[in-house]
N, C-alpha and C. Protein backbone atom coordinates (compact mmCIF):
# COMPACT_ATOMS: atom_id res chain seq x y z
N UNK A 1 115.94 117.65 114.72
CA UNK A 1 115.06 116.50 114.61
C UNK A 1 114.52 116.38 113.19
N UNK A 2 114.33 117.41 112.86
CA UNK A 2 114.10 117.44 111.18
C UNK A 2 114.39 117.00 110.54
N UNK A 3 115.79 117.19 110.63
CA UNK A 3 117.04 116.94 109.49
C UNK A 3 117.01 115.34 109.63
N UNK A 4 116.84 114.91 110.83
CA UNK A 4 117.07 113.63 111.18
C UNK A 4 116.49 112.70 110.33
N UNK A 5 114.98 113.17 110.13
CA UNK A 5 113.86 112.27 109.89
C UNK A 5 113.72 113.04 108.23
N UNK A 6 114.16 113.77 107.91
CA UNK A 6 114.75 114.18 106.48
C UNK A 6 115.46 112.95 105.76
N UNK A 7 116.83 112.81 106.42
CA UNK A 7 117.96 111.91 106.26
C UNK A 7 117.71 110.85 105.92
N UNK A 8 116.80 110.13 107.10
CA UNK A 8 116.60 108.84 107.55
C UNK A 8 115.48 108.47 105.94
N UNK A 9 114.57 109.29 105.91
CA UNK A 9 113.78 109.11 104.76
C UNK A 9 114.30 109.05 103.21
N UNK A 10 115.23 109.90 102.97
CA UNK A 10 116.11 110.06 101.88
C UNK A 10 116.98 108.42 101.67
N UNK A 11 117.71 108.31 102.76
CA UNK A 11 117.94 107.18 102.83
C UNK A 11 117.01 105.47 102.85
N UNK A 12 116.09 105.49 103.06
CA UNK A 12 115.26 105.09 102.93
C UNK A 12 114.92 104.34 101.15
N UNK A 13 114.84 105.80 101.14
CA UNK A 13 114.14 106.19 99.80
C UNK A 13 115.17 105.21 98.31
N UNK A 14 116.41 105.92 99.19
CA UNK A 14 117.28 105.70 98.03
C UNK A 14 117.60 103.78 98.30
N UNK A 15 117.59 103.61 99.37
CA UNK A 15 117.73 102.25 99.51
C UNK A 15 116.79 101.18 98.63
N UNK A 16 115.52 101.57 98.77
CA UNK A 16 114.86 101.03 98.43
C UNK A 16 115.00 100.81 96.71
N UNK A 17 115.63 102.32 96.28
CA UNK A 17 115.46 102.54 94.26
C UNK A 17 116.30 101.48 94.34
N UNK A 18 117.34 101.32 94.82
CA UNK A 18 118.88 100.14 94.72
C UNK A 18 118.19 98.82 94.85
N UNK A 19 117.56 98.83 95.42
CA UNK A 19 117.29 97.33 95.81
C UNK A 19 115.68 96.90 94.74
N UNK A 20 115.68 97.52 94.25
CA UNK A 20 114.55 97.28 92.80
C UNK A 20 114.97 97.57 91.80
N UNK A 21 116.47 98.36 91.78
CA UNK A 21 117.16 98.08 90.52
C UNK A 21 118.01 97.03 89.84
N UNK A 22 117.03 96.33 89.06
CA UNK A 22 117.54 95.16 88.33
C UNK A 22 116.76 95.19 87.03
N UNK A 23 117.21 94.21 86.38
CA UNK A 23 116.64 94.24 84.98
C UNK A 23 115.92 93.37 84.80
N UNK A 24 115.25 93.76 83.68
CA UNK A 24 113.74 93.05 83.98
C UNK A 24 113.96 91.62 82.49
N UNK A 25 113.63 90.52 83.29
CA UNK A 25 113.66 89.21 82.69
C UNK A 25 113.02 89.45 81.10
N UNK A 26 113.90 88.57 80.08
CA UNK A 26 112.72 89.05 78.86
C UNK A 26 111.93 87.88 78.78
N UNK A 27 110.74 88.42 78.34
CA UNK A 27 109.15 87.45 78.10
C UNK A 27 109.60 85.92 77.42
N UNK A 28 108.98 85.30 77.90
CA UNK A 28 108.71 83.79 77.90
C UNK A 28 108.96 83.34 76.12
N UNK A 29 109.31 82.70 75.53
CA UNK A 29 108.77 82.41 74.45
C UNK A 29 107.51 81.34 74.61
N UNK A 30 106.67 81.47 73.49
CA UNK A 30 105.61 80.49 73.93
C UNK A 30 105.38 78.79 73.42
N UNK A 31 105.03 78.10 73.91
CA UNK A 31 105.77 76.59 73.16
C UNK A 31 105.31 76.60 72.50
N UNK A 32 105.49 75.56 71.64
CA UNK A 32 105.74 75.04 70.44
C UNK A 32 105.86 76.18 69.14
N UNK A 33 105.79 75.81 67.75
CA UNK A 33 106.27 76.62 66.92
C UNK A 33 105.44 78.31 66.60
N UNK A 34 104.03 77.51 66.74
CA UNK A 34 103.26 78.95 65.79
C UNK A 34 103.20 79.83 67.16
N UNK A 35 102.64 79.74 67.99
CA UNK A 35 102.86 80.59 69.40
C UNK A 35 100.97 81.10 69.22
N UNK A 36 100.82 81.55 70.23
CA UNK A 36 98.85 82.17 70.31
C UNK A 36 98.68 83.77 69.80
N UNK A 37 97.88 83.65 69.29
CA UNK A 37 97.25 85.19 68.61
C UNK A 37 97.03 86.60 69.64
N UNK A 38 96.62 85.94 71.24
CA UNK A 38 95.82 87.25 71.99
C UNK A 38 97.11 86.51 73.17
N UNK A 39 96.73 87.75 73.75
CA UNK A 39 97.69 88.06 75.41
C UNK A 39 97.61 86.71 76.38
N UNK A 40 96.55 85.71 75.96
CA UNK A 40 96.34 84.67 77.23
C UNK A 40 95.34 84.86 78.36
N UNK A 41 95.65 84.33 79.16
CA UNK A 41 94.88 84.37 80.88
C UNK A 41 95.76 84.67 81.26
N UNK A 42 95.30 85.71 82.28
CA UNK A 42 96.15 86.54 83.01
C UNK A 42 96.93 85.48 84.19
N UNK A 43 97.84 86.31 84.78
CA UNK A 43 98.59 84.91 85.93
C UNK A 43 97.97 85.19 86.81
N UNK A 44 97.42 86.19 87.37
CA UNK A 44 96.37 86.34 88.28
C UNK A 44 94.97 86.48 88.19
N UNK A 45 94.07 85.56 88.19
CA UNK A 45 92.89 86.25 88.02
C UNK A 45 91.96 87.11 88.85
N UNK A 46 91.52 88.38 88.55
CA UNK A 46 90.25 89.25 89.34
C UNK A 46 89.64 88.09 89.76
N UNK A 47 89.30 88.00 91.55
CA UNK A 47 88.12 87.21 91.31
C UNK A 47 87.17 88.16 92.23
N UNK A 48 85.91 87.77 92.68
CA UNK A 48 84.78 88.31 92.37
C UNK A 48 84.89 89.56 94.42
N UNK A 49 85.72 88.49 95.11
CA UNK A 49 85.81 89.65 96.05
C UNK A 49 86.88 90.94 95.89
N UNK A 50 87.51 91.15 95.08
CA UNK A 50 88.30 91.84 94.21
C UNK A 50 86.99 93.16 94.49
N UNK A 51 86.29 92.86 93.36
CA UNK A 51 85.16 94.41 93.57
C UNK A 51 84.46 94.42 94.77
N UNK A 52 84.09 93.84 95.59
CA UNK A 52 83.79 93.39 96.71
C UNK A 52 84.35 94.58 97.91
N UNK A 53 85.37 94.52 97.87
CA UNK A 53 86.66 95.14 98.68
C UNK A 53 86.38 96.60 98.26
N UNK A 54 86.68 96.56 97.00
CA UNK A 54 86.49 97.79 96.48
C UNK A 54 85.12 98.89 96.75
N UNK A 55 84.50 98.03 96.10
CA UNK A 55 83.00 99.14 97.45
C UNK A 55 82.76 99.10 98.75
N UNK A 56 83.49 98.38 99.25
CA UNK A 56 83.58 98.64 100.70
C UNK A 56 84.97 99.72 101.62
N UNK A 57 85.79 99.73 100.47
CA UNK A 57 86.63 100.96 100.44
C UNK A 57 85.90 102.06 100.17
N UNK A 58 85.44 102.25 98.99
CA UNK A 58 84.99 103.42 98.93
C UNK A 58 83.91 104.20 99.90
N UNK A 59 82.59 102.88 100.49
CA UNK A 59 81.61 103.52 101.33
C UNK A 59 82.54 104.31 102.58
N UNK A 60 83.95 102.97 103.25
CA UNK A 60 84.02 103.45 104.42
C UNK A 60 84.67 105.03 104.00
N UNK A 61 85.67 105.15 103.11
CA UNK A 61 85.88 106.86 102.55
C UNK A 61 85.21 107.85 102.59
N UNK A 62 83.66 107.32 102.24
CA UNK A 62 82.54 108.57 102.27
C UNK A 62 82.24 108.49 103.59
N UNK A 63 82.06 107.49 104.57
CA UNK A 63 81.49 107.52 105.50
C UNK A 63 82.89 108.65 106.75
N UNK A 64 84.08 107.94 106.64
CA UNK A 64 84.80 108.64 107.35
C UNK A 64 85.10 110.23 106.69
N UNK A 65 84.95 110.75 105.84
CA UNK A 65 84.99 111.75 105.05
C UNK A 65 83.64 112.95 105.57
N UNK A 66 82.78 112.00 105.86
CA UNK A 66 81.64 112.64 105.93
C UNK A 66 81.86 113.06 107.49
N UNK A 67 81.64 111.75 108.15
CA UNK A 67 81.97 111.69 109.77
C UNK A 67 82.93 113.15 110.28
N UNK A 68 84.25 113.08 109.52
CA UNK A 68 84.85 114.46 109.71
C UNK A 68 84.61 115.90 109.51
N UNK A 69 83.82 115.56 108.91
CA UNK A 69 83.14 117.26 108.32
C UNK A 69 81.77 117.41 109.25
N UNK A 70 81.50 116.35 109.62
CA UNK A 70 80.57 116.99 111.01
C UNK A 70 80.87 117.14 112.06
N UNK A 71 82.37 116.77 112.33
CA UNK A 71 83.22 117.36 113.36
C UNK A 71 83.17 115.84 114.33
N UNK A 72 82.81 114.88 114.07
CA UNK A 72 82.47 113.57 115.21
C UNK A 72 83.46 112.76 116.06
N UNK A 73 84.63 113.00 114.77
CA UNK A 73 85.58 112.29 115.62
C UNK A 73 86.99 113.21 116.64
């Protein structure tokens, strides 16, 4: 059963490197002649529930972290 779920994962694994191996597009040129000084706006922007999420990841971590070490669940 080991070997099985060994296999199956390896395979997996390797499927996945194949199927993300491609080459990566080259960067945009930017219009017109002189082109911009700094990096731009990002294509995605952070927006504000972004950190939001994020401390609410971390409390539930301490909280289930904690919860386990007092033996609760």
């Amino acid at each position: 059963m080991k070997l099985i779920n060994k296999a199956l994962l390896f395979l997996v694994l390797i499927t996945g490197a194949l199927y993300k191996a491609e080459e990566i597009p080259p960067a945009p040129t930017p219009p017109g002649g002189g082109g911009g000084t700094g990096p731009g706006v990002p294509a995605s922007p952070i927006d504000m529930y972004v950190y939001a999420l994020v401390l609410v990841a971390v409390f539930l971590i301490i909280y289930f972290v904690r919860k386990r070490e007092k033996g609760l669940i």
